[in-house]
PDB file of N, CA and C in Angstrom:
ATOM      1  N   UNK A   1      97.748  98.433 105.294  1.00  0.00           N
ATOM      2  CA  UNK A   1      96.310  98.465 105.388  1.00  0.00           C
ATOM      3  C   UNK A   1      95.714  98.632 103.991  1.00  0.00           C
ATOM      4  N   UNK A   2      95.073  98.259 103.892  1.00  0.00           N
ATOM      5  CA  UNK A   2      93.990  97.667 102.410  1.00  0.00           C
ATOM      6  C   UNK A   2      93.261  99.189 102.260  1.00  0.00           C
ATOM      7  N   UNK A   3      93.180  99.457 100.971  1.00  0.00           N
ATOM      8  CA  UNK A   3      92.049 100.748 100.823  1.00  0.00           C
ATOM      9  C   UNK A   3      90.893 101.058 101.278  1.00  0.00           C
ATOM     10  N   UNK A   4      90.183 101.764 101.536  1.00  0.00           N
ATOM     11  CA  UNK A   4      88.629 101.423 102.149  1.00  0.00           C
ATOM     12  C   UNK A   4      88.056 101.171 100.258  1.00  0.00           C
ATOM     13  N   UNK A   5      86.886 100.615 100.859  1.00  0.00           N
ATOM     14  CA  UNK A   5      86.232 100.575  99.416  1.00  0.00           C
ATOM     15  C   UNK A   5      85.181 101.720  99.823  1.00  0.00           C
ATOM     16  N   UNK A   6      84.490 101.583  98.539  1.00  0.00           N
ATOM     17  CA  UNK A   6      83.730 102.672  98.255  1.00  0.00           C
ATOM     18  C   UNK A   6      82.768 103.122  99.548  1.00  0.00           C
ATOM     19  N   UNK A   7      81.607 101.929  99.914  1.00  0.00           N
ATOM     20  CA  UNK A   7      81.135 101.384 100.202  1.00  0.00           C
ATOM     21  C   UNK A   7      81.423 102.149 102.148  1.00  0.00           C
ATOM     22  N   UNK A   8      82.864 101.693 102.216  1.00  0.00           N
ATOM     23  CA  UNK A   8      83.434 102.437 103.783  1.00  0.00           C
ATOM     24  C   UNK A   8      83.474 103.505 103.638  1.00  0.00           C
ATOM     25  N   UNK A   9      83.873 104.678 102.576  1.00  0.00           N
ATOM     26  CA  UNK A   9      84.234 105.962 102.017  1.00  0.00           C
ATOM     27  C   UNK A   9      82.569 106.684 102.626  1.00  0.00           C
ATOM     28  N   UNK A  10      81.676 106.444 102.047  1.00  0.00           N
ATOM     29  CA  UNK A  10      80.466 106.630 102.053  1.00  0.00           C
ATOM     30  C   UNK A  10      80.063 106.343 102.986  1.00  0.00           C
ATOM     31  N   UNK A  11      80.240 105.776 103.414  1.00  0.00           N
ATOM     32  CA  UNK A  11      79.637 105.744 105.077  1.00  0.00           C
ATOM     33  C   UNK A  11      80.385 106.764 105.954  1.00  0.00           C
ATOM     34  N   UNK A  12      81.480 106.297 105.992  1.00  0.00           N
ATOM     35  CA  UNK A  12      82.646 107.534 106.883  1.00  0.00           C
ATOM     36  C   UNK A  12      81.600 108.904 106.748  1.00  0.00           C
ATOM     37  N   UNK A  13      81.887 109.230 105.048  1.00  0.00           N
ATOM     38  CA  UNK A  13      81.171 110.614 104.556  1.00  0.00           C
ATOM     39  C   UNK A  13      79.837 111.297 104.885  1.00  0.00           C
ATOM     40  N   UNK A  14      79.137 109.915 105.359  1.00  0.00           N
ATOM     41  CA  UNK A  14      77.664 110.327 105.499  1.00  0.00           C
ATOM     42  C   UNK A  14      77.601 110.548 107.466  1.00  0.00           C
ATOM     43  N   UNK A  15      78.867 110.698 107.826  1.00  0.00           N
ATOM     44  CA  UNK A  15      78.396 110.549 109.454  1.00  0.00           C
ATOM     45  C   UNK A  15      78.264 111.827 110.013  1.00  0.00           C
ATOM     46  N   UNK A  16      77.481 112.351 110.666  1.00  0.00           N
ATOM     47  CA  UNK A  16      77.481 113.529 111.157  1.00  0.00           C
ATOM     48  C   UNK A  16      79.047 114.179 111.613  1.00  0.00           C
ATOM     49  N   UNK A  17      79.145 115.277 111.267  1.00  0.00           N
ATOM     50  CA  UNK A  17      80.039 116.673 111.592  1.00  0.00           C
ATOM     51  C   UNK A  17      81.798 115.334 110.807  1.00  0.00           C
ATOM     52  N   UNK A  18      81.695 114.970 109.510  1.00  0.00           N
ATOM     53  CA  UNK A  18      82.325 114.369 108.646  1.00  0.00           C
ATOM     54  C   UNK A  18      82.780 115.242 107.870  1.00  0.00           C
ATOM     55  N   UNK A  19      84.132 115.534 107.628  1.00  0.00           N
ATOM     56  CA  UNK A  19      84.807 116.690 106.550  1.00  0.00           C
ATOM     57  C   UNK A  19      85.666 115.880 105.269  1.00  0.00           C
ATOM     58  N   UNK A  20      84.891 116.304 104.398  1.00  0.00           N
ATOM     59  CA  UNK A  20      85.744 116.030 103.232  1.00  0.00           C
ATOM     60  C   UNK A  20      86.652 117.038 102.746  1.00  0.00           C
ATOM     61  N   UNK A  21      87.898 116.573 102.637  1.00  0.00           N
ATOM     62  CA  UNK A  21      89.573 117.411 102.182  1.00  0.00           C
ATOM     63  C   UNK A  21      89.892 117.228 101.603  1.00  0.00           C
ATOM     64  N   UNK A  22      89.900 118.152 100.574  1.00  0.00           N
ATOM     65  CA  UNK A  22      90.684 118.303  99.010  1.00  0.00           C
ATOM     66  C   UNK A  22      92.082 118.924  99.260  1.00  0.00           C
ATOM     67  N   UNK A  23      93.390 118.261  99.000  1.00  0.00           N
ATOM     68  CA  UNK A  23      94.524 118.671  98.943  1.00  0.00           C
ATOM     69  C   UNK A  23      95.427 118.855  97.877  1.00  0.00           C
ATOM     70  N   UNK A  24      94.258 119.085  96.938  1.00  0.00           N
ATOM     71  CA  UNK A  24      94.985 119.507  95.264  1.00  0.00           C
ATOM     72  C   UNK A  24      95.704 120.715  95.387  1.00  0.00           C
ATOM     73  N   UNK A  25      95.934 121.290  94.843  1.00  0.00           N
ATOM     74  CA  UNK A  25      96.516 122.643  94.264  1.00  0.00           C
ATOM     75  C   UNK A  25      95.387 123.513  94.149  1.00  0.00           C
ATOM     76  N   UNK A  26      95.766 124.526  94.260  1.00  0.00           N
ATOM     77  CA  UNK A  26      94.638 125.594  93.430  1.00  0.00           C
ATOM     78  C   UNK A  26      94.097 125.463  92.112  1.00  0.00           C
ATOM     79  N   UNK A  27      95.600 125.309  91.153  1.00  0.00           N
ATOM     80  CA  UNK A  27      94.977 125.343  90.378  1.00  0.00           C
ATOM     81  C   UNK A  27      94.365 124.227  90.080  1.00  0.00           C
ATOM     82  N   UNK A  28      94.336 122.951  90.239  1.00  0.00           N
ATOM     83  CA  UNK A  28      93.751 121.819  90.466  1.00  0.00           C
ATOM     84  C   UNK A  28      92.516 121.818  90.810  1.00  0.00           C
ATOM     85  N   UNK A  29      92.249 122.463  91.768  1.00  0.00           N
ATOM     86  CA  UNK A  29      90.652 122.874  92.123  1.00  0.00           C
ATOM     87  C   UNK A  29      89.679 123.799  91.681  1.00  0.00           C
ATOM     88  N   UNK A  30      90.239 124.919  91.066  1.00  0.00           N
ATOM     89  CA  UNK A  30      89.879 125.772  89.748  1.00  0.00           C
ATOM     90  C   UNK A  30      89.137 125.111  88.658  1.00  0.00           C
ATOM     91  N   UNK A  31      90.311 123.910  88.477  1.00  0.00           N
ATOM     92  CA  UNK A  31      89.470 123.324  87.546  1.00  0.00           C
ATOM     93  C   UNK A  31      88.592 122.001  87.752  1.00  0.00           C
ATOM     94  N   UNK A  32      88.739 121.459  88.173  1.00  0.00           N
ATOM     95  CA  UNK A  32      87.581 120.281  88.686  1.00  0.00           C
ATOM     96  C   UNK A  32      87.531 120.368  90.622  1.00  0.00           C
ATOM     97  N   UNK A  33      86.599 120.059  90.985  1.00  0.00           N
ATOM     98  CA  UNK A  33      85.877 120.154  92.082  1.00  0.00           C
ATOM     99  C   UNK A  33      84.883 119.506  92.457  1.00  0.00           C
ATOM    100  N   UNK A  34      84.858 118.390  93.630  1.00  0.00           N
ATOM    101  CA  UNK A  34      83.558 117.811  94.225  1.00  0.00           C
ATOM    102  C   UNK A  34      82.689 118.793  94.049  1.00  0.00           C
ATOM    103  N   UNK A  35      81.503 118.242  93.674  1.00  0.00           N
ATOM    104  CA  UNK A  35      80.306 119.009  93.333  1.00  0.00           C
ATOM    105  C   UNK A  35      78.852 118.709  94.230  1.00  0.00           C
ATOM    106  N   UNK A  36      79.143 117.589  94.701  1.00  0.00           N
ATOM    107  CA  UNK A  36      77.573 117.447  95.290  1.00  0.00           C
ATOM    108  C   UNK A  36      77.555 117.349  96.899  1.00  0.00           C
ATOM    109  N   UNK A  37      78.578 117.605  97.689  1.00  0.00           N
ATOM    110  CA  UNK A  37      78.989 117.665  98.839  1.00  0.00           C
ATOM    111  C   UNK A  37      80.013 119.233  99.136  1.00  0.00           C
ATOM    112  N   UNK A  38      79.605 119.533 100.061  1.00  0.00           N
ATOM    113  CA  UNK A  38      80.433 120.715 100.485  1.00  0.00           C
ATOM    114  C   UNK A  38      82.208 119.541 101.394  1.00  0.00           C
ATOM    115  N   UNK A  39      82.977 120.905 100.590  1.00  0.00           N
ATOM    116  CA  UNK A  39      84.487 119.755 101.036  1.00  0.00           C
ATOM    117  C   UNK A  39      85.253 121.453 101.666  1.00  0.00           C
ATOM    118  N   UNK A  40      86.554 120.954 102.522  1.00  0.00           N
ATOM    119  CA  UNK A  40      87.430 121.935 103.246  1.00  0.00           C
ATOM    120  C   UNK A  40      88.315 121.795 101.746  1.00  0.00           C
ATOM    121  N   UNK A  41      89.477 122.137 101.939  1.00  0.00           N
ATOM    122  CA  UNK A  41      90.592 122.803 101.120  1.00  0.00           C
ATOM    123  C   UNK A  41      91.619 123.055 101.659  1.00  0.00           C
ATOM    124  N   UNK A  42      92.840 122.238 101.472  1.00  0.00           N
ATOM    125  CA  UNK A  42      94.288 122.515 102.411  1.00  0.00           C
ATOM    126  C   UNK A  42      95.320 122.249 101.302  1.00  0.00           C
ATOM    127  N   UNK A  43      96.159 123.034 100.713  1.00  0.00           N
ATOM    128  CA  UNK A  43      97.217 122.241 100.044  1.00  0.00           C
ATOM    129  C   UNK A  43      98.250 121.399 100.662  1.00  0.00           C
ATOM    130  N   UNK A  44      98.480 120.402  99.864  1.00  0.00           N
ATOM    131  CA  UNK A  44      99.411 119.620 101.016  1.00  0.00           C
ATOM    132  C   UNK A  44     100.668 118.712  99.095  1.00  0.00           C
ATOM    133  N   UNK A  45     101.790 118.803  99.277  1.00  0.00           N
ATOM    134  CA  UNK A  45     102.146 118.144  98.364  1.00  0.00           C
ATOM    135  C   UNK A  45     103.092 117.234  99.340  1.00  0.00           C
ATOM    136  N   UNK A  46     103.672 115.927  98.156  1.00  0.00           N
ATOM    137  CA  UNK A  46     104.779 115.339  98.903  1.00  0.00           C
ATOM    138  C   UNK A  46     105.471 115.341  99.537  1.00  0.00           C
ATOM    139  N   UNK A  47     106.063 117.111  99.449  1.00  0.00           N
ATOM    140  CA  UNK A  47     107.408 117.938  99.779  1.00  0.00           C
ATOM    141  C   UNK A  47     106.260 118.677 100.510  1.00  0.00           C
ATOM    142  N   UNK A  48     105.882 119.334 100.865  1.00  0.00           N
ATOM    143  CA  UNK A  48     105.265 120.058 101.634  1.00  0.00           C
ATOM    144  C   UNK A  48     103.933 120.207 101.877  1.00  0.00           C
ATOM    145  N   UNK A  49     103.666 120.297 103.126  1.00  0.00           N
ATOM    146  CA  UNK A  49     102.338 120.184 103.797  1.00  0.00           C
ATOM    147  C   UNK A  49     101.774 121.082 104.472  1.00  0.00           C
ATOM    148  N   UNK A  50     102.670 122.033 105.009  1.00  0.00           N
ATOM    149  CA  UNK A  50     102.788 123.575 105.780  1.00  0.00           C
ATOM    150  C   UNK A  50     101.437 123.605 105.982  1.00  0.00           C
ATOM    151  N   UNK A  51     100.688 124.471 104.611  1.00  0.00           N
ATOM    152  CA  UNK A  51      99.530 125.006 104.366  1.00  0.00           C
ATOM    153  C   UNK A  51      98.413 123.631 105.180  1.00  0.00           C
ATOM    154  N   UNK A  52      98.605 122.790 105.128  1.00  0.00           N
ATOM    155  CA  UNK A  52      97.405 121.678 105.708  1.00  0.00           C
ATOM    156  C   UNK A  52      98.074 121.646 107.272  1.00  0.00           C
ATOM    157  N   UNK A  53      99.563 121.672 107.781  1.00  0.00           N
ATOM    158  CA  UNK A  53      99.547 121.950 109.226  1.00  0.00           C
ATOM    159  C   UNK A  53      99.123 123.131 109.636  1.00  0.00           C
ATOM    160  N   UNK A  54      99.319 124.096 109.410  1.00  0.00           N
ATOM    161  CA  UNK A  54      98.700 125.748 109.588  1.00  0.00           C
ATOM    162  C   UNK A  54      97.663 125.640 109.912  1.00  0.00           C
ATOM    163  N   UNK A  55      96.661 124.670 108.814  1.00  0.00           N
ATOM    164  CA  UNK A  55      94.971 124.992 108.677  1.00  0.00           C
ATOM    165  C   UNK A  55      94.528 123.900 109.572  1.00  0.00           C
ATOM    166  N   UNK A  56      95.041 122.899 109.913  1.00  0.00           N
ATOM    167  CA  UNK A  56      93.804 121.885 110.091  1.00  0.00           C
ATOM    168  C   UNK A  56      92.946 121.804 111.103  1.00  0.00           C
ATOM    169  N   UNK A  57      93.585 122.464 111.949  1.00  0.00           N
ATOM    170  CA  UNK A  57      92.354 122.993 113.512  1.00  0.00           C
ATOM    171  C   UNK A  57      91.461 123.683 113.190  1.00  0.00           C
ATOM    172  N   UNK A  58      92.356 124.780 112.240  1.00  0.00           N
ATOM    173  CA  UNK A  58      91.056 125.732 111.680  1.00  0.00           C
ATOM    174  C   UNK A  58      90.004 125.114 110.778  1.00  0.00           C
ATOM    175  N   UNK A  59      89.920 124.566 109.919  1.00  0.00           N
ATOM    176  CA  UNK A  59      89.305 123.362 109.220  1.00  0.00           C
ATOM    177  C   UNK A  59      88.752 122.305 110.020  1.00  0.00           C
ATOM    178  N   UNK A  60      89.185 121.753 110.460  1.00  0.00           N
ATOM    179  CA  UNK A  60      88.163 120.458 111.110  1.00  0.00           C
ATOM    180  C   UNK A  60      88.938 120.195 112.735  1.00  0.00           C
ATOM    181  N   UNK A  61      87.809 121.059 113.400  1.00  0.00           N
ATOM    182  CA  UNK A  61      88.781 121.766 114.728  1.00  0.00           C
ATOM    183  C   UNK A  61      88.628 119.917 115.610  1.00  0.00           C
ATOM    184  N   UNK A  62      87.612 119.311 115.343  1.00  0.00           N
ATOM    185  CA  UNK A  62      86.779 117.991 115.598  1.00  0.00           C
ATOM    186  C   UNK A  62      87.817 116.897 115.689  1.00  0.00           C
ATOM    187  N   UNK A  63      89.127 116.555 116.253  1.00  0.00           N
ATOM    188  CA  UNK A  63      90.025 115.476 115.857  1.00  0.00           C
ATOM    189  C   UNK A  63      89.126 114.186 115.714  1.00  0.00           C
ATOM    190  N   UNK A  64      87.730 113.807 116.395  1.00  0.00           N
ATOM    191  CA  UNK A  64      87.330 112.577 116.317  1.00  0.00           C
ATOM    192  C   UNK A  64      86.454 112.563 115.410  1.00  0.00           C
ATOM    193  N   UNK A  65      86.278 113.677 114.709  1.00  0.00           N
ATOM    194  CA  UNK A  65      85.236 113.606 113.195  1.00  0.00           C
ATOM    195  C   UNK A  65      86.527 112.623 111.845  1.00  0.00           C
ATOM    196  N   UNK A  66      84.989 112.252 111.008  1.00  0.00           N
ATOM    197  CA  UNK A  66      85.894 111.594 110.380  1.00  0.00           C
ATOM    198  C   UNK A  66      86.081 112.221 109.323  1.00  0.00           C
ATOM    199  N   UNK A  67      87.618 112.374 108.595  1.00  0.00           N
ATOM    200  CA  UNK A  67      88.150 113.051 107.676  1.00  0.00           C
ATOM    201  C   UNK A  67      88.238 112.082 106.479  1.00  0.00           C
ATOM    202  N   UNK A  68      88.145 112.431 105.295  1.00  0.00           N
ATOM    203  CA  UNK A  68      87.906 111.693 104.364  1.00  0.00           C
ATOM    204  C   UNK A  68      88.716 112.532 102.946  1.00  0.00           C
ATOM    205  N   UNK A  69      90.202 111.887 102.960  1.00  0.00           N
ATOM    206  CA  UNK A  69      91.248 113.315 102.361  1.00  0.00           C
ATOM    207  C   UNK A  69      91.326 112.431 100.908  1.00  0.00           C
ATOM    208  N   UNK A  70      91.520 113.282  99.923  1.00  0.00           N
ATOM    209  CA  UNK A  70      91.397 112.818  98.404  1.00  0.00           C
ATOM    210  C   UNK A  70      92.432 114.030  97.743  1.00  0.00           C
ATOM    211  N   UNK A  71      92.792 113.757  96.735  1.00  0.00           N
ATOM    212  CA  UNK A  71      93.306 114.395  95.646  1.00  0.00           C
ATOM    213  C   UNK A  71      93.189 113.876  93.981  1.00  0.00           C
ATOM    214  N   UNK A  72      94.601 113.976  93.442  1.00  0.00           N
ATOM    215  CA  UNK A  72      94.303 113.556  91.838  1.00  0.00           C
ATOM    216  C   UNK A  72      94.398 111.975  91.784  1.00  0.00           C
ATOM    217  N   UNK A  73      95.336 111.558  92.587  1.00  0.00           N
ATOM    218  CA  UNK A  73      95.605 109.800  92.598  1.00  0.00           C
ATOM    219  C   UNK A  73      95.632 109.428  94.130  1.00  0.00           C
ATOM    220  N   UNK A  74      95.525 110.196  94.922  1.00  0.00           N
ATOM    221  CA  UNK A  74      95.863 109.187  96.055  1.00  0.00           C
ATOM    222  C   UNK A  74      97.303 109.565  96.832  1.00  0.00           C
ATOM    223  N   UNK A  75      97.882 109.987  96.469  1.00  0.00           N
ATOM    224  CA  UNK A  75      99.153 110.019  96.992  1.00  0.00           C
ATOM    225  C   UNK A  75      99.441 111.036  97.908  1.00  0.00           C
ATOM    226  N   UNK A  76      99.152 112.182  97.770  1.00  0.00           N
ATOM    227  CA  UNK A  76      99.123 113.461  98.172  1.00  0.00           C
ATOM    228  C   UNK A  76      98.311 113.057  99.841  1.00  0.00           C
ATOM    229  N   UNK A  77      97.060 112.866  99.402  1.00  0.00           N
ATOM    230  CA  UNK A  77      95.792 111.885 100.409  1.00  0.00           C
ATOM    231  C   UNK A  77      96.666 111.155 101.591  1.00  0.00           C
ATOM    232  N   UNK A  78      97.555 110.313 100.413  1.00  0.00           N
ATOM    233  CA  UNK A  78      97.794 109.627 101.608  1.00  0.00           C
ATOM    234  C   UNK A  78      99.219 110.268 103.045  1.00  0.00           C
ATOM    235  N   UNK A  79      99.638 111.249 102.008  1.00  0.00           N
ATOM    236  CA  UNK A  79     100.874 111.969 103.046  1.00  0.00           C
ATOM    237  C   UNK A  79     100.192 112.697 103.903  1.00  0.00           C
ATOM    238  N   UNK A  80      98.939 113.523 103.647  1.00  0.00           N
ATOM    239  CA  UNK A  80      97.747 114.721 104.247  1.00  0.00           C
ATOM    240  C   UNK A  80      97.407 113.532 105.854  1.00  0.00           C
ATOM    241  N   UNK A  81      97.207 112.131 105.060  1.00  0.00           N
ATOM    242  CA  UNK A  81      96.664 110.944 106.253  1.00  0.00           C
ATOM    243  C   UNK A  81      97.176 110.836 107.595  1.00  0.00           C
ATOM    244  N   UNK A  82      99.152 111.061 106.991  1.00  0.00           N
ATOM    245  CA  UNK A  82     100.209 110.585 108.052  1.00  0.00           C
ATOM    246  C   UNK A  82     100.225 111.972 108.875  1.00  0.00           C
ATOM    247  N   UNK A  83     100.309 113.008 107.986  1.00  0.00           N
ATOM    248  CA  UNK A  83     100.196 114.210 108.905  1.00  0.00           C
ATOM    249  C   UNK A  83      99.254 114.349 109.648  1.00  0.00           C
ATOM    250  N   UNK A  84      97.777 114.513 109.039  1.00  0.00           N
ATOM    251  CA  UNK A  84      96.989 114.335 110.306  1.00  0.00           C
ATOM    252  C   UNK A  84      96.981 113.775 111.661  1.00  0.00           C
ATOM    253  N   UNK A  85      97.112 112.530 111.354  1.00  0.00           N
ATOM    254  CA  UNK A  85      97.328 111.311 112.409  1.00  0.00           C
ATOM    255  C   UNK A  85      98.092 111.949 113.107  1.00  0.00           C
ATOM    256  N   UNK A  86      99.433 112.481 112.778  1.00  0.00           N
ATOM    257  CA  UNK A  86     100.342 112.744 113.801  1.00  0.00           C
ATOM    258  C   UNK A  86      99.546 113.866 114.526  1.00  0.00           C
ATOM    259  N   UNK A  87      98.898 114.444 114.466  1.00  0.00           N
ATOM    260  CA  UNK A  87      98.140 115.831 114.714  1.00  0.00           C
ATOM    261  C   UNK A  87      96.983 115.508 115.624  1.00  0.00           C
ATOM    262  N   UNK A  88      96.804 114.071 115.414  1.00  0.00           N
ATOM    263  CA  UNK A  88      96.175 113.958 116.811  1.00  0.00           C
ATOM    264  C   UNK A  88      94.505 113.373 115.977  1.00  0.00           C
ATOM    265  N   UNK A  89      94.475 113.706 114.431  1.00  0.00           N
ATOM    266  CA  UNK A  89      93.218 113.020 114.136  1.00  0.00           C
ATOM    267  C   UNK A  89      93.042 111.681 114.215  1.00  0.00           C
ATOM    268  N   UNK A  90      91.889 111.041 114.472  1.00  0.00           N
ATOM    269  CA  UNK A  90      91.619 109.915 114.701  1.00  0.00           C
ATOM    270  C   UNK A  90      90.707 108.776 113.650  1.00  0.00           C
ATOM    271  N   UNK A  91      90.098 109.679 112.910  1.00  0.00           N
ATOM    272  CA  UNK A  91      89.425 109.036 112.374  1.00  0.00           C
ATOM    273  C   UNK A  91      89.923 109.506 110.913  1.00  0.00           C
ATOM    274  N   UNK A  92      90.728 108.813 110.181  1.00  0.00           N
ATOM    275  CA  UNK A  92      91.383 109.861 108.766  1.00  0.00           C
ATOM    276  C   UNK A  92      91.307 108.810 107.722  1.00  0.00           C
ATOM    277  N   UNK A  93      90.875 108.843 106.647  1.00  0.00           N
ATOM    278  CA  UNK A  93      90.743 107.618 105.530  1.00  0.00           C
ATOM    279  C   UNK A  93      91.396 108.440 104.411  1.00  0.00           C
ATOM    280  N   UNK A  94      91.743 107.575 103.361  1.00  0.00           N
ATOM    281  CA  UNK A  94      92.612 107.671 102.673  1.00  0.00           C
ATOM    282  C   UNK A  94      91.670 107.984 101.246  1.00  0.00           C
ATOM    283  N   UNK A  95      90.790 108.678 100.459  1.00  0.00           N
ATOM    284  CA  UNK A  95      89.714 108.115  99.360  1.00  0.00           C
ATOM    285  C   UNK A  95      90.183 108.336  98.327  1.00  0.00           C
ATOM    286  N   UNK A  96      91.543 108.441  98.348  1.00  0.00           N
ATOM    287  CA  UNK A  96      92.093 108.460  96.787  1.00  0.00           C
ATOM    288  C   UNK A  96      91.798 109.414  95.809  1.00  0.00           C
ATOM    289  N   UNK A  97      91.585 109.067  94.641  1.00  0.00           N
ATOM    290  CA  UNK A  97      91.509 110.154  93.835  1.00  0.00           C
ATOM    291  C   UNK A  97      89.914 110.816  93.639  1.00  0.00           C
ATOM    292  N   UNK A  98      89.966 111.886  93.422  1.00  0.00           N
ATOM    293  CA  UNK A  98      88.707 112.535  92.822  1.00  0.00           C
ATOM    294  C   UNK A  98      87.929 112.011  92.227  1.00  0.00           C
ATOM    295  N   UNK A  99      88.912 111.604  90.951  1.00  0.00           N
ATOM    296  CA  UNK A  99      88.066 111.138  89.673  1.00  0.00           C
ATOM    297  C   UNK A  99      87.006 109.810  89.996  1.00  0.00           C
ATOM    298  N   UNK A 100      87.729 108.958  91.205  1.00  0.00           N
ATOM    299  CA  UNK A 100      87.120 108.150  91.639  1.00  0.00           C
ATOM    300  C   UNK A 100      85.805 107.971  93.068  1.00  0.00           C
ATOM    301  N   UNK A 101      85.166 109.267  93.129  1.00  0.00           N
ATOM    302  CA  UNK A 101      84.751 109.648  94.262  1.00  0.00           C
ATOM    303  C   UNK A 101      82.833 110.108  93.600  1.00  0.00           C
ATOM    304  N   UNK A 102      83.092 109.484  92.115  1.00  0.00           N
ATOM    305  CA  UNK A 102      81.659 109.733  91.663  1.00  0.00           C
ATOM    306  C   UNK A 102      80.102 109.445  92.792  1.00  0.00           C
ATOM    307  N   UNK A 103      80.534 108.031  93.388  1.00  0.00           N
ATOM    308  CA  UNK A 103      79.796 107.511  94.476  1.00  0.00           C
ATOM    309  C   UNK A 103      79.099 108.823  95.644  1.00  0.00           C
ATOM    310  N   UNK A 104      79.693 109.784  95.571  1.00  0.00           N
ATOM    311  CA  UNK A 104      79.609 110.577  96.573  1.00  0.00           C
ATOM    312  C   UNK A 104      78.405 111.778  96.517  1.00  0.00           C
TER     313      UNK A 104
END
């Protein structure tokens, strides 16, 4: 499946009871942080995801809201995607990196 473009990102983002998920690190988020939208917070790495299975009911209890998961490149995003899904979310997009989320 093809990336969403910006364009889909932003729309997803703008839909009522819509959660944006940052799955950086702490310290990752310490230091840069979406700024003009309120976002959830789950760590999730390649190797482990624990902390984002633990949380995500608690976080976005909504499986048919749409989730809109990002990190430093994309990658992280996209493992947070497969887990979700399996978890029963339905609506989960992939928005890649931060740095690229100025649109927002």
């Amino acid at each position: 499946m093809a990336s969403p473009t910006p364009a889909e990102v932003k729309a997803a983002a703008d839909k009522s009871g819509a959660v944006l998920l940052d799955v950086r690190t702490h310290k990752e988020l310490a230091t840069e942080k979406l700024e003009k939208r309120p976002f959830k917070h789950a760590v999730c790495s390649l190797d482990d995801c624990t902390d984002l299975m633990k949380r995500a009911e608690e976080l976005m209890p909504d499986k048919s809201a749409n989730v809109i998961v990002y990190c430093r490149s994309g990658r992280r995003a996209g493992k947070a995607k497969e887990i979700l899904e399996q978890k029963g979310y339905q609506n989960v997009i992939n928005a890649g990196a931060l740095k690229d989320l100025h649109y927002l």
